[in-house]
Protein backbone atom coordinates (compact mmCIF):
# COMPACT_ATOMS: atom_id res chain seq x y z
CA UNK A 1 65.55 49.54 104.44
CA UNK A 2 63.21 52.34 103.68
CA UNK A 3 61.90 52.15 107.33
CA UNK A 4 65.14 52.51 108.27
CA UNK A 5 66.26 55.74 106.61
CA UNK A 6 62.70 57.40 107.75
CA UNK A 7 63.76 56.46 111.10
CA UNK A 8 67.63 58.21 110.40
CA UNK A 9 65.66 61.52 109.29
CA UNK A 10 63.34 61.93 111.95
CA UNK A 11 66.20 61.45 114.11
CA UNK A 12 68.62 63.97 112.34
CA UNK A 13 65.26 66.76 112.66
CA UNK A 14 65.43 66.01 116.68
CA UNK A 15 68.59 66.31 116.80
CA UNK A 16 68.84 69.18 114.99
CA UNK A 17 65.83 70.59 116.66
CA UNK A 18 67.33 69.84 120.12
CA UNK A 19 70.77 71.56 119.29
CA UNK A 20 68.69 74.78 118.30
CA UNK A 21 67.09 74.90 121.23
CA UNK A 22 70.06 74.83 123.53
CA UNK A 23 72.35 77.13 121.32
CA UNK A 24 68.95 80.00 121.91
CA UNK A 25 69.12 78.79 126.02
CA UNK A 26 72.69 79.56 125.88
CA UNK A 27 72.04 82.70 123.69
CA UNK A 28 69.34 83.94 126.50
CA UNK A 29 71.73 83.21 129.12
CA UNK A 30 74.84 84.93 127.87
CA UNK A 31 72.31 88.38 126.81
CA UNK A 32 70.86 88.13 130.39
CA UNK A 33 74.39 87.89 131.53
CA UNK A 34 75.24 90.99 129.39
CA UNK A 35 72.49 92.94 131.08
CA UNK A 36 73.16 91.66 134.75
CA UNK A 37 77.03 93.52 133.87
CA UNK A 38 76.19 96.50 132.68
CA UNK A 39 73.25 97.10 135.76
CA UNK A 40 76.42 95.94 137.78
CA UNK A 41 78.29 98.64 136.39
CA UNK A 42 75.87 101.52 137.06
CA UNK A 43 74.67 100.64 140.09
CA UNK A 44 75.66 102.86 143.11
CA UNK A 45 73.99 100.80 146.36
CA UNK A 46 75.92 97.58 147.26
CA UNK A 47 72.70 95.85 148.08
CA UNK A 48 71.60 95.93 144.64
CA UNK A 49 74.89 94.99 143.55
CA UNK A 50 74.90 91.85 145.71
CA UNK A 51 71.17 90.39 144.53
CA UNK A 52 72.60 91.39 140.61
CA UNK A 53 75.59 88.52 141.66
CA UNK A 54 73.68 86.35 142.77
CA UNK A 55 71.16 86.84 139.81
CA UNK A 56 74.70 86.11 137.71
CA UNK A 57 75.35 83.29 139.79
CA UNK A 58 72.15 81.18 139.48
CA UNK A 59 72.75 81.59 135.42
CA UNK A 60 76.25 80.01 135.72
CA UNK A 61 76.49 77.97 138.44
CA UNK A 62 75.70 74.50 136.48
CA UNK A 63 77.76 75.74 133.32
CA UNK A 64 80.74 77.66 134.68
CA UNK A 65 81.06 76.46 138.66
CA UNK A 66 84.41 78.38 138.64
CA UNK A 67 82.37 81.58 137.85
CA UNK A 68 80.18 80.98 140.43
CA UNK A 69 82.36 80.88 143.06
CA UNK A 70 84.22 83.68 141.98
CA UNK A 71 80.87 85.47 142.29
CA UNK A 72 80.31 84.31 145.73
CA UNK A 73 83.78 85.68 146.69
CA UNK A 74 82.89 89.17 145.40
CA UNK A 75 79.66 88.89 147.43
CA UNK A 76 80.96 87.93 150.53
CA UNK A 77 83.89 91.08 150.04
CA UNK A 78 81.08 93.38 150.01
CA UNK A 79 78.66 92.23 152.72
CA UNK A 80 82.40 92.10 154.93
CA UNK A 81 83.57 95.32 154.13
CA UNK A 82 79.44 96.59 155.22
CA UNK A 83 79.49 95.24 158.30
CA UNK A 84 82.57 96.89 159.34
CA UNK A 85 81.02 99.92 159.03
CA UNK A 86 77.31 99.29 159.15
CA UNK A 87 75.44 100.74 161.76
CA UNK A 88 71.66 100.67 160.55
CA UNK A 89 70.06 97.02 162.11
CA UNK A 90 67.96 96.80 159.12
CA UNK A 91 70.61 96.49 156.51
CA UNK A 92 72.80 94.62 159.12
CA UNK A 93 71.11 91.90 159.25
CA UNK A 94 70.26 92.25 155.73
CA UNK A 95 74.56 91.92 155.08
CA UNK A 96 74.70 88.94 157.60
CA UNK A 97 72.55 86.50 155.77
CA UNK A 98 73.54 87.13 152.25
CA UNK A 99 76.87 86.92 153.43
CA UNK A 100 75.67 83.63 154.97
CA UNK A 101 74.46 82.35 152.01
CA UNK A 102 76.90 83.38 149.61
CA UNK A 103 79.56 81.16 152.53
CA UNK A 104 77.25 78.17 151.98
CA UNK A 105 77.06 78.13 148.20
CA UNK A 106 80.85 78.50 147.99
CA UNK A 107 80.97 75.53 150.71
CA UNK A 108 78.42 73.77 148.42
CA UNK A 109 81.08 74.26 145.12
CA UNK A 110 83.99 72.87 147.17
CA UNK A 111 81.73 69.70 148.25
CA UNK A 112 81.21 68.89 144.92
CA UNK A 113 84.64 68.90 144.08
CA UNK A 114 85.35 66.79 146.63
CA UNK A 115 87.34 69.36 148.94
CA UNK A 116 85.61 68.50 152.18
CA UNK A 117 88.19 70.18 153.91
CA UNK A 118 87.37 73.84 152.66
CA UNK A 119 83.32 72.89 152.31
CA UNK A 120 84.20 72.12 156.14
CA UNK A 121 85.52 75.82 157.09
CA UNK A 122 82.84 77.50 154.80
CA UNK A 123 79.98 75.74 156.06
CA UNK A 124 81.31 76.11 159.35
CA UNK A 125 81.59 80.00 158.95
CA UNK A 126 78.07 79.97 157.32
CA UNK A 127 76.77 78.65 160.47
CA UNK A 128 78.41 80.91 163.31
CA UNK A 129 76.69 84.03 161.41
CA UNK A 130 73.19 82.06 160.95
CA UNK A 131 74.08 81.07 164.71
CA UNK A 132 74.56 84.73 166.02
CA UNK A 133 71.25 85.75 164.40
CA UNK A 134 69.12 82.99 166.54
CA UNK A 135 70.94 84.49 169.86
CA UNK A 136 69.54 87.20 168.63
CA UNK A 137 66.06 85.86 167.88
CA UNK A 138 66.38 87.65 164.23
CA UNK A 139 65.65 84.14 162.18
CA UNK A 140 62.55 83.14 160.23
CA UNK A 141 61.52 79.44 161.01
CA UNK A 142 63.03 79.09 156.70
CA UNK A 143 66.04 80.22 158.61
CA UNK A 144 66.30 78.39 161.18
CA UNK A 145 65.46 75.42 158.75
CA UNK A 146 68.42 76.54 156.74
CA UNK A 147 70.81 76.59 159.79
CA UNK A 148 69.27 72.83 160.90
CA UNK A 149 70.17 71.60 157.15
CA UNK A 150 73.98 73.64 157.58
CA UNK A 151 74.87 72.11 160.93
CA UNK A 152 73.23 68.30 159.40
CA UNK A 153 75.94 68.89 156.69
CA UNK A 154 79.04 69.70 159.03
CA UNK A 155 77.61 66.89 161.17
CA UNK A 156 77.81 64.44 158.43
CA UNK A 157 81.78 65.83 157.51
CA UNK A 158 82.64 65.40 160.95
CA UNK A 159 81.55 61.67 161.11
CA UNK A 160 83.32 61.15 157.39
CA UNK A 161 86.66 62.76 159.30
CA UNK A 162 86.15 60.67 161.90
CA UNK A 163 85.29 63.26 164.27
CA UNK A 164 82.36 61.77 166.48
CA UNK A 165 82.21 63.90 169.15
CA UNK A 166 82.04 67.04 167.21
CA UNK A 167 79.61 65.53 164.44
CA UNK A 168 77.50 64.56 167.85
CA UNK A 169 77.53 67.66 168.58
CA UNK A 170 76.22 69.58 165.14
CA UNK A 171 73.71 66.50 164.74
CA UNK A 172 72.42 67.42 168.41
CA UNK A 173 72.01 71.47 167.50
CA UNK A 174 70.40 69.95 163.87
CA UNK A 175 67.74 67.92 165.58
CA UNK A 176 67.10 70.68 168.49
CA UNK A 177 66.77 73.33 165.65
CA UNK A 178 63.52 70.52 163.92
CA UNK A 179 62.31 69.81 167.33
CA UNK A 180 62.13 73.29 168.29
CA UNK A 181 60.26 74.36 164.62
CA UNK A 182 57.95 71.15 164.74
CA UNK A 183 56.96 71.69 168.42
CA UNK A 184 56.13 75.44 167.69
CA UNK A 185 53.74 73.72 164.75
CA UNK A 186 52.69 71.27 166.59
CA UNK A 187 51.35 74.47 169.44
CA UNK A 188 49.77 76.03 166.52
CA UNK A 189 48.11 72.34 165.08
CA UNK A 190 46.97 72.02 168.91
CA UNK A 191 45.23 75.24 169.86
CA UNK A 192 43.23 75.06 166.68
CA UNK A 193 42.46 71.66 167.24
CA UNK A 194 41.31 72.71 170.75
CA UNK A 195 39.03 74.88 168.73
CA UNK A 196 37.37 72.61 167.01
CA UNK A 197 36.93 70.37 169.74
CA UNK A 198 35.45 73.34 172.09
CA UNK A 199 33.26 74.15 169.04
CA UNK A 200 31.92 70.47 168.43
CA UNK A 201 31.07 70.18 171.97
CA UNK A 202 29.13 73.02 172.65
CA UNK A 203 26.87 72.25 169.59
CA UNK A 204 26.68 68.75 171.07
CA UNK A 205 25.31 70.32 174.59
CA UNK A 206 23.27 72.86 172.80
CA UNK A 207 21.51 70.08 170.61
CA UNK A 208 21.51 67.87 173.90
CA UNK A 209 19.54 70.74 175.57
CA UNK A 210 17.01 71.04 172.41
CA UNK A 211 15.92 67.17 172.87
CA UNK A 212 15.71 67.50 176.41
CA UNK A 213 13.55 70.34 176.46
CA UNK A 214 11.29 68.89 173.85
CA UNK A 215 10.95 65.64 176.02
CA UNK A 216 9.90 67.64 178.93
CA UNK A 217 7.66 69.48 176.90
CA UNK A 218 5.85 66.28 174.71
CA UNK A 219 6.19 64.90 178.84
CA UNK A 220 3.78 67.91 180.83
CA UNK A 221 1.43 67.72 177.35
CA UNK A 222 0.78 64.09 178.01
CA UNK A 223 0.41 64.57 181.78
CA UNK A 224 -1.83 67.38 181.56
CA UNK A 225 -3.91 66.86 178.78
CA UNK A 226 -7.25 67.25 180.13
CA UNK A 227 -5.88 70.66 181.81
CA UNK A 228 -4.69 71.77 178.30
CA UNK A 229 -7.35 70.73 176.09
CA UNK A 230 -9.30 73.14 178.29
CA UNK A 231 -7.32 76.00 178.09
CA UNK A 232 -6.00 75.00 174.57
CA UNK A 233 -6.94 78.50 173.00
CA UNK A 234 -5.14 80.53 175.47
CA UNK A 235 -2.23 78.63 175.54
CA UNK A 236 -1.54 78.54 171.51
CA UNK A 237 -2.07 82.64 171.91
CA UNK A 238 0.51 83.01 174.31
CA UNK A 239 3.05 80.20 173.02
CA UNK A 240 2.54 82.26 169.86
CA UNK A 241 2.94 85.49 171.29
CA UNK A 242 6.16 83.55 173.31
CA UNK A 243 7.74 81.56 170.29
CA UNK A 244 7.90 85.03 167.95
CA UNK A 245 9.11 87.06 170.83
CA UNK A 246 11.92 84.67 171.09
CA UNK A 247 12.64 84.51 167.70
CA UNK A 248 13.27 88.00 167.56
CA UNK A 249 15.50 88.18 170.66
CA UNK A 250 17.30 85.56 168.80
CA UNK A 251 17.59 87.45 165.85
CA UNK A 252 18.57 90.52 166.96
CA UNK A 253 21.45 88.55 169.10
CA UNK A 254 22.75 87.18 166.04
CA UNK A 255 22.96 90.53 164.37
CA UNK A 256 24.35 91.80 167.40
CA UNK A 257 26.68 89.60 167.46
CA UNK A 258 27.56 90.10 163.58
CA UNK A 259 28.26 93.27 164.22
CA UNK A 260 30.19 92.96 166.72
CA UNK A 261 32.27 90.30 164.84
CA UNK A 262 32.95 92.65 162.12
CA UNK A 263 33.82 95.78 164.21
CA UNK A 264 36.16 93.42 166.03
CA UNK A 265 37.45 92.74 162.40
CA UNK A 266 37.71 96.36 161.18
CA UNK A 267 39.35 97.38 163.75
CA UNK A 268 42.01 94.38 163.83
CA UNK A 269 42.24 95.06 160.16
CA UNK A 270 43.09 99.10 160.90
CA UNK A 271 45.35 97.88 163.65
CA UNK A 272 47.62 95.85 161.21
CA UNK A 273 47.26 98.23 158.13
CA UNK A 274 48.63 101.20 160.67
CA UNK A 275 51.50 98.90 161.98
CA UNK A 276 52.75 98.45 158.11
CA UNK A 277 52.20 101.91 157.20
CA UNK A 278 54.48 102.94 160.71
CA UNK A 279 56.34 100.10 160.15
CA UNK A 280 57.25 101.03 156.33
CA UNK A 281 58.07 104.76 157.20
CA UNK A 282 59.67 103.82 159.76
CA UNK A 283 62.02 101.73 157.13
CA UNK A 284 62.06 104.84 154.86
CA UNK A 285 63.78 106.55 157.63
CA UNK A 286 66.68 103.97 158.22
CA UNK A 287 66.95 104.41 154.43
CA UNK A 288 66.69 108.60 154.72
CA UNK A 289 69.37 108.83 157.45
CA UNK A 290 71.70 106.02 155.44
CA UNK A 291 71.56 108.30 152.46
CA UNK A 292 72.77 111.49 154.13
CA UNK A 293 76.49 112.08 155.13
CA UNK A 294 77.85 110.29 158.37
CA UNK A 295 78.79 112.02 161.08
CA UNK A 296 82.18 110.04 160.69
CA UNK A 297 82.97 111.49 156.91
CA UNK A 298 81.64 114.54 158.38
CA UNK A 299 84.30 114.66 160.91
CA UNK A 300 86.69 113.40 159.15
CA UNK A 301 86.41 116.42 155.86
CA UNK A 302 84.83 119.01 158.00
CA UNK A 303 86.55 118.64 161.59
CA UNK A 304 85.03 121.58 163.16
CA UNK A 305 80.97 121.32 162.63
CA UNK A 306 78.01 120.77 163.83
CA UNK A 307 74.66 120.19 162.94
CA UNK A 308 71.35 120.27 164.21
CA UNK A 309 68.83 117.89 162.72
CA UNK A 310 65.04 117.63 163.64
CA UNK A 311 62.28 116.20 161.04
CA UNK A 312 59.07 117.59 161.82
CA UNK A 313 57.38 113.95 160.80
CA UNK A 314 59.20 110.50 161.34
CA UNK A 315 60.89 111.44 157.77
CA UNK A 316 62.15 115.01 156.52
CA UNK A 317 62.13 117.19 153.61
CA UNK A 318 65.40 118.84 154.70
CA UNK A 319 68.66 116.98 154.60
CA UNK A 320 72.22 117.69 154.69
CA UNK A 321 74.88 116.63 152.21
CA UNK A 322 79.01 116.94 152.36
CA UNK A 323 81.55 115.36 149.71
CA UNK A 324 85.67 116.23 149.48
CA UNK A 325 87.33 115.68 145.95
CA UNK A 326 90.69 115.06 144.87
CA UNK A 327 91.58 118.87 144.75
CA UNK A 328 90.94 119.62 148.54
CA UNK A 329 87.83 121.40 147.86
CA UNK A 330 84.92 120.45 150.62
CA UNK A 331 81.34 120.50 149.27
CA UNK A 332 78.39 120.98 151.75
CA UNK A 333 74.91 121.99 151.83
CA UNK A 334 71.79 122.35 153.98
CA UNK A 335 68.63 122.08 151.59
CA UNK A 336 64.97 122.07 152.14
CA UNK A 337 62.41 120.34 149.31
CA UNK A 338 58.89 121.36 149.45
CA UNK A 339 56.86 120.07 151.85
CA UNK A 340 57.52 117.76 154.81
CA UNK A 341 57.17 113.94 155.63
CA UNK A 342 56.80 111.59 153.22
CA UNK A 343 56.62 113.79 150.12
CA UNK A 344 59.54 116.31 151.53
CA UNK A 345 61.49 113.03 151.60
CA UNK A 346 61.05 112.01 147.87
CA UNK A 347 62.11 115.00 147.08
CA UNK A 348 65.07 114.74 149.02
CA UNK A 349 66.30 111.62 147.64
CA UNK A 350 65.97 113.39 144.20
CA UNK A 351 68.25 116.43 144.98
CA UNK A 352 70.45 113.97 146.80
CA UNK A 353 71.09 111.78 144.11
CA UNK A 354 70.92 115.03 141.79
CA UNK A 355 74.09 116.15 143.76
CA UNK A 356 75.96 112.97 143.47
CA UNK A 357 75.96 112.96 140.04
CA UNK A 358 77.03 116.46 139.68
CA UNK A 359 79.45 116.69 141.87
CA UNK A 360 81.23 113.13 142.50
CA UNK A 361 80.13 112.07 139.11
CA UNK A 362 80.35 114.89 136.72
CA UNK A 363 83.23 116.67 138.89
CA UNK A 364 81.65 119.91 138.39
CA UNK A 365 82.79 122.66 140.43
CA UNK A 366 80.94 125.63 140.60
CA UNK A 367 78.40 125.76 143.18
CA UNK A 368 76.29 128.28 140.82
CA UNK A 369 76.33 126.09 138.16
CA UNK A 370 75.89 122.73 140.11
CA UNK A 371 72.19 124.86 141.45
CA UNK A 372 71.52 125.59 137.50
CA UNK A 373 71.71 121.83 136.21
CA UNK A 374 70.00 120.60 139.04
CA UNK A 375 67.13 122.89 138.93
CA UNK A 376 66.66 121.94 134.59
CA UNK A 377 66.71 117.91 136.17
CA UNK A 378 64.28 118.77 138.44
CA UNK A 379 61.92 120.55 135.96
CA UNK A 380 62.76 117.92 133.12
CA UNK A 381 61.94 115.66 135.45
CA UNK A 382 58.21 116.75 137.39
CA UNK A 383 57.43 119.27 134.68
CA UNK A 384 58.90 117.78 131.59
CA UNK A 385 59.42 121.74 130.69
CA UNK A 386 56.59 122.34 128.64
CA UNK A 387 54.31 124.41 130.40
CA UNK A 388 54.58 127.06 133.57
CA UNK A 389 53.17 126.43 136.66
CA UNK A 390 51.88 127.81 139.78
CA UNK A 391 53.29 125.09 142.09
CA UNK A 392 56.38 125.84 143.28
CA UNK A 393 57.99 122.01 143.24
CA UNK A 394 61.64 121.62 144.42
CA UNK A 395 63.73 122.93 147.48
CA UNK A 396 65.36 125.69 148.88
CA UNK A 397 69.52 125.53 149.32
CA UNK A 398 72.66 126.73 150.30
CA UNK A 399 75.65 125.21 148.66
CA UNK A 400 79.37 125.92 149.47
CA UNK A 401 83.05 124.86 148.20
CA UNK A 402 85.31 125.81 151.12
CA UNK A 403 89.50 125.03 150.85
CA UNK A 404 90.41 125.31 154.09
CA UNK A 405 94.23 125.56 153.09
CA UNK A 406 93.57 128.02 150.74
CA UNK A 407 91.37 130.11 152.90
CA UNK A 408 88.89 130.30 150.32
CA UNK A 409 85.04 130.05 150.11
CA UNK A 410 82.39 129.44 147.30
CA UNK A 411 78.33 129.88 147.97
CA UNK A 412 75.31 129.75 145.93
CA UNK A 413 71.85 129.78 147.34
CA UNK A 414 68.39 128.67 145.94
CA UNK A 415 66.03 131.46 148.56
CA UNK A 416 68.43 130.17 151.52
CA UNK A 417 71.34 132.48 152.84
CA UNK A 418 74.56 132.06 154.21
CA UNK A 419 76.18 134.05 157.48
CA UNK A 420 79.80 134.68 157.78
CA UNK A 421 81.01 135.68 160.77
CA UNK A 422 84.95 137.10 161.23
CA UNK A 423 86.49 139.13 163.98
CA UNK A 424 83.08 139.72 165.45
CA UNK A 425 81.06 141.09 162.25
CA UNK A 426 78.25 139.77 160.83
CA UNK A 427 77.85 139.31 157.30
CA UNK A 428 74.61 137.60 155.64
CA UNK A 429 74.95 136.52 152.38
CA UNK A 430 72.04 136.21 150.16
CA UNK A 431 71.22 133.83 147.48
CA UNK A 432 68.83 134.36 144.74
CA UNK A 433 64.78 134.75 145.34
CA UNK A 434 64.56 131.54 143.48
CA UNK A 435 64.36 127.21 144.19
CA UNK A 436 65.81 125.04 142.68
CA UNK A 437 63.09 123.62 140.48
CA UNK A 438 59.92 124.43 139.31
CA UNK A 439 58.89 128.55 139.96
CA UNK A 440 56.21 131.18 138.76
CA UNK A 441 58.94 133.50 138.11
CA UNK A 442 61.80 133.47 135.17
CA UNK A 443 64.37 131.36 135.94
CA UNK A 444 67.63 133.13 136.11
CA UNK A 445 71.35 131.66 136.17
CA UNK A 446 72.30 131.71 140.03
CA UNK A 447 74.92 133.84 141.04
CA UNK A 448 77.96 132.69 142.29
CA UNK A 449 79.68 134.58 145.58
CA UNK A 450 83.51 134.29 146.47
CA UNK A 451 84.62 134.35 150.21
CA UNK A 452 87.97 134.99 151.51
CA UNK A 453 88.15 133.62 154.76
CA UNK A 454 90.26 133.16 157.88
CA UNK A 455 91.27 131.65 160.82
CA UNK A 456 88.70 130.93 163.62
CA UNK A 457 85.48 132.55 161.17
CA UNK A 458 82.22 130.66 161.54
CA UNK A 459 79.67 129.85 158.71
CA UNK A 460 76.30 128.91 158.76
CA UNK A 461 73.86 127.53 156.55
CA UNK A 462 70.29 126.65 157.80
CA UNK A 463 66.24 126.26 156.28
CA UNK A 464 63.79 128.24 157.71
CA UNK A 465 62.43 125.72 159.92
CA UNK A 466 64.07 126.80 162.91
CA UNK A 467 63.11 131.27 162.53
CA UNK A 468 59.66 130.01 161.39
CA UNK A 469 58.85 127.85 164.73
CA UNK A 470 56.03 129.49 166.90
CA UNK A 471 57.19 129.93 170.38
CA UNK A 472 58.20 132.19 173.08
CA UNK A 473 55.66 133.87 176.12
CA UNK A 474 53.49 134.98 173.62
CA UNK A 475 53.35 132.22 170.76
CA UNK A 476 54.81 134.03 168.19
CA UNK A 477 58.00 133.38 165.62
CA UNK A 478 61.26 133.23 166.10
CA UNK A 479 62.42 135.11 163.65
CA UNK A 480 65.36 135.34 161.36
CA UNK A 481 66.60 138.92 163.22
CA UNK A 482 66.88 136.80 166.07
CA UNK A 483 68.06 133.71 164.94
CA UNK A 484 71.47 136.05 163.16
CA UNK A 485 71.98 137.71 166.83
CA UNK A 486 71.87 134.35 168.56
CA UNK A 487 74.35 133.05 166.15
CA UNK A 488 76.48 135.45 166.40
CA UNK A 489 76.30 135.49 170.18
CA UNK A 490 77.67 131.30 170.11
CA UNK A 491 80.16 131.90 167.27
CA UNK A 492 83.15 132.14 169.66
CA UNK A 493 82.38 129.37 172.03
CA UNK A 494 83.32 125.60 170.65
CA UNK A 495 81.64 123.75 168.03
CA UNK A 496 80.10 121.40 170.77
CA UNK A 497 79.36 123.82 172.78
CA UNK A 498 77.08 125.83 169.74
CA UNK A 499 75.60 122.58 169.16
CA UNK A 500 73.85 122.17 172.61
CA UNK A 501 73.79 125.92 173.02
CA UNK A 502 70.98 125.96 169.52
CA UNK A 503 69.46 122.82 170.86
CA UNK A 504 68.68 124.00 174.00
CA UNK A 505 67.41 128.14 172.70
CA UNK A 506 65.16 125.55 169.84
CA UNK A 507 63.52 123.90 172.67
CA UNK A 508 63.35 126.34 175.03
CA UNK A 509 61.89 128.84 172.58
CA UNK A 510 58.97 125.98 171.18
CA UNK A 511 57.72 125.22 174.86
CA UNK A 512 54.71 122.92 174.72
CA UNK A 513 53.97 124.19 171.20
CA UNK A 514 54.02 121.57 168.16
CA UNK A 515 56.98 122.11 165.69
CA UNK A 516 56.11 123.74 162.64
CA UNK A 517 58.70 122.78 160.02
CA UNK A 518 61.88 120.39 159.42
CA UNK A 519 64.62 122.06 161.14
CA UNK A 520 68.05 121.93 159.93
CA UNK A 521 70.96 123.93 160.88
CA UNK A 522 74.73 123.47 159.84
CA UNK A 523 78.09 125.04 161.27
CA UNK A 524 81.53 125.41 160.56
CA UNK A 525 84.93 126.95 162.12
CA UNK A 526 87.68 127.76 159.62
């Protein structure tokens, strides 16, 4: 009896220990859960969005399978309503396969619950994307592994539906898919086996050759040992003066051929650390251009502009931004951060996201003031504000609120101007001698300048990539002088027309010469 109520306690402690445990697993999944919704909430790229569901997902999926697949709908939503629209290949892909995946999970929910008929038509539709990515030779062999084991499953529904031809047909493209993986391993297993083999036979001959030669040797001392017993002296002189001449030839073959080995090497190793460094700016670009305005939106807010955009480097320190709000009121800009390439592009993300929030996020409206609370992020954030520096860290920019119903135009400008041009004239509006960011000089409040406007006038904002290029029959600027003249020279011919017409003077003017800056040049007609 007392056995038996020892036994009763240490049970009760288990238990008890054992419900703890899974009330804090539950507790750690619902705060991770809390913190997957609020990220959800704040985030402002779809791609992050999407691996944040599926993060959700994997927490849920064996507790709450109804949650799950409501997550998988939302995923699939987005990744559809990006690759209507989607033009970079990159994130194109990118959208096919989570959309792929987030088809198979939902077709793996209704399985369970025993609706083979709507596991059928996801898996199915899981498939045709996975199936349009091997046409196009875009699949991993985990992919195509994945797509073997998706086409097995619809195989196997097909023969439960009674379906035989068309289950023949998916377990055909399933074993064709292994076959095609396992032969492309069994290539790989075979040349290095080849390898080995061509490595085991030439030591083989080599030792083969040793033994043989020894042989002869121990051979011509027996047959001529009278002969060498008489010349004995001489002849362990020279096979001296022969065995350490060889040795060295040997040795200095060997380190020859060491060296060469690990040139070969260095060089392969330089090779494939230059492909991922080209290969990773080359990505930052795809990102760069997906982060400034299409030419679509562009079009579509703005329907008279150009612009003309030409990184000095792969990626660019200037950039271009547009946004209209509920009011009417277009916002556009042509900025240029400090520097060019890779660091001129950091920058630009920073004054780029800087705008967003202002503008589309904080709805201010005053292009002055927009300048101001970007340039105090911008020193908050590389400067932290405490000291003064000599570095001038930030960009240059013009920034303008046109209503083209109302006629009416506002500009501010961080060192870059703006030129209006109207029944012929000329006007060049200046902004203040300062960036926006960090400065040597006092930071002043930038001023903000108010534009009536009408029908037919032209404005232009640029950076001073394009006056600053070296060019010309004697190799000298360009010059802003010049650039306002040919400007105003285009202004009444069409917007396409001024767009080829400053290509083609850019060009013509830099010759054979390398460019000197990021160029960026934007125009509008009222």
């Amino acid at each position: 009896m007392r056995n038996l109520k020892i036994f009763n306690l240490v049970f009760i402690f288990l238990f008890a220990g054992l419900f703890i445990h899974s009330q804090e697993v539950v507790t750690r999944a619902s705060t991770k859960i809390e913190l997957i919704k609020r990220r959800i909430k704040k985030s402002r790229v779809d791609t992050v969005k999407i691996k944040l569901l599926q993060q959700w997902s994997t927490l849920v999926f064996a507790t709450n399978p109804d949650k799950d697949l409501e997550l998988q709908k939302e995923v699939r939503e987005i990744c559809t309503e990006h690759l209507k629209k989607e033009e970079n290949p990159y994130l194109k892909q990118w959208f096919k396969m989570q959309k792929s995946e987030a088809l198979d999970k939902t077709a793996s929910y209704y399985s369970f619950m025993d609706k083979d008929k709507k596991a059928l038509n996801f898996y199915s539709a899981s498939c045709k994307i996975l199936e349009d990515l091997e046409d196009d030779n875009l699949l991993s062999t985990d992919d195509i592994y994945l797509l073997s084991s998706t086409c097995n499953k619809i195989a196997r529904m097909h023969e439960g539906n009674g379906e035989f031809k068309k289950a023949l047909r998916y377990y055909q493209k399933s074993m064709k898919l292994d076959g095609d993986v396992q032969s492309q391993r069994n290539k790989e297993q075979s040349l290095q086996h080849l390898g080995d083999s061509i490595l085991l036979v030439s030591s083989n001959i080599m030792h083969e050759k040793e033994i043989s030669y020894q042989k002869e040797v121990t051979k011509k001392k027996e047959k001529n040992l009278f002969y060498i017993s008489c010349s004995l002296f001489v002849f362990l002189i020279l096979f001296v003066l022969v065995l350490r001449s060889w040795r060295k030839t040997k040795s200095q073959n060997k380190i020859i051929e060491n060296q060469k080995s690990d040139i070969e090497k260095q060089k392969s190793h330089l090779e494939e650390t230059h492909k991922e460094i080209t290969d990773s700016i080359n990505y930052a670009k795809n990102i760069q251009d997906a982060l400034m305005t299409s030419k679509s939106y562009m079009k579509e807010i703005m329907p008279e502009n150009f612009v003309f955009y030409l990184p000095k480097d792969v990626v660019s320190g200037d950039y271009y931004w547009a946004y209209k709000n509920s009011k009417d009121d277009v916002f556009f800009c042509v900025a240029d951060c400090t520097g060019h390439g890779v660091p001129g592009a950091f920058m630009s993300m920073i004054g780029t996201s800087l705008l967003n929030e202002n503008i589309i996020e904080n709805k201010l409206e005053n292009p002055a003031e927009i300048l101001g609370n970007m340039r105090t992020k911008i020193i908050e954030s590389l400067n932290d504000g405490a000291t003064k520096t000599n570095n001038k860290d930030g960009m240059d920019m013009s920034l303008c609120k046109i209503n083209f119903k109302k006629k009416t135009l506002e500009f501010a400008g961080a060192n870059n101007p703006l030129i209006h041009i109207s029944n012929d004239e000329l006007e060049n509006i200046k902004g203040n001698s300062q960036p926006v960011g960090l400065s040597v000089i006092d930071n002043k409040p930038f001023t903000n300048h108010q534009i009536k406007l009408k029908k037919g006038d032209m404005i232009y904002i640029y950076s001073d990539g394009y006056q600053d290029q070296f060019g010309g029959p004697k190799g000298k600027k360009y010059m802003v002088k010049k650039l306002r003249t040919f400007l105003k020279e285009i202004s009444k011919l069409t917007i396409e027309e001024q767009s080829v017409k400053i290509q083609e003077e850019f060009h013509g003017w830099k010759g054979n010469l390398e460019q000197v800056d990021d160029i960026c040049v934007m125009g509008l007609r009222v």
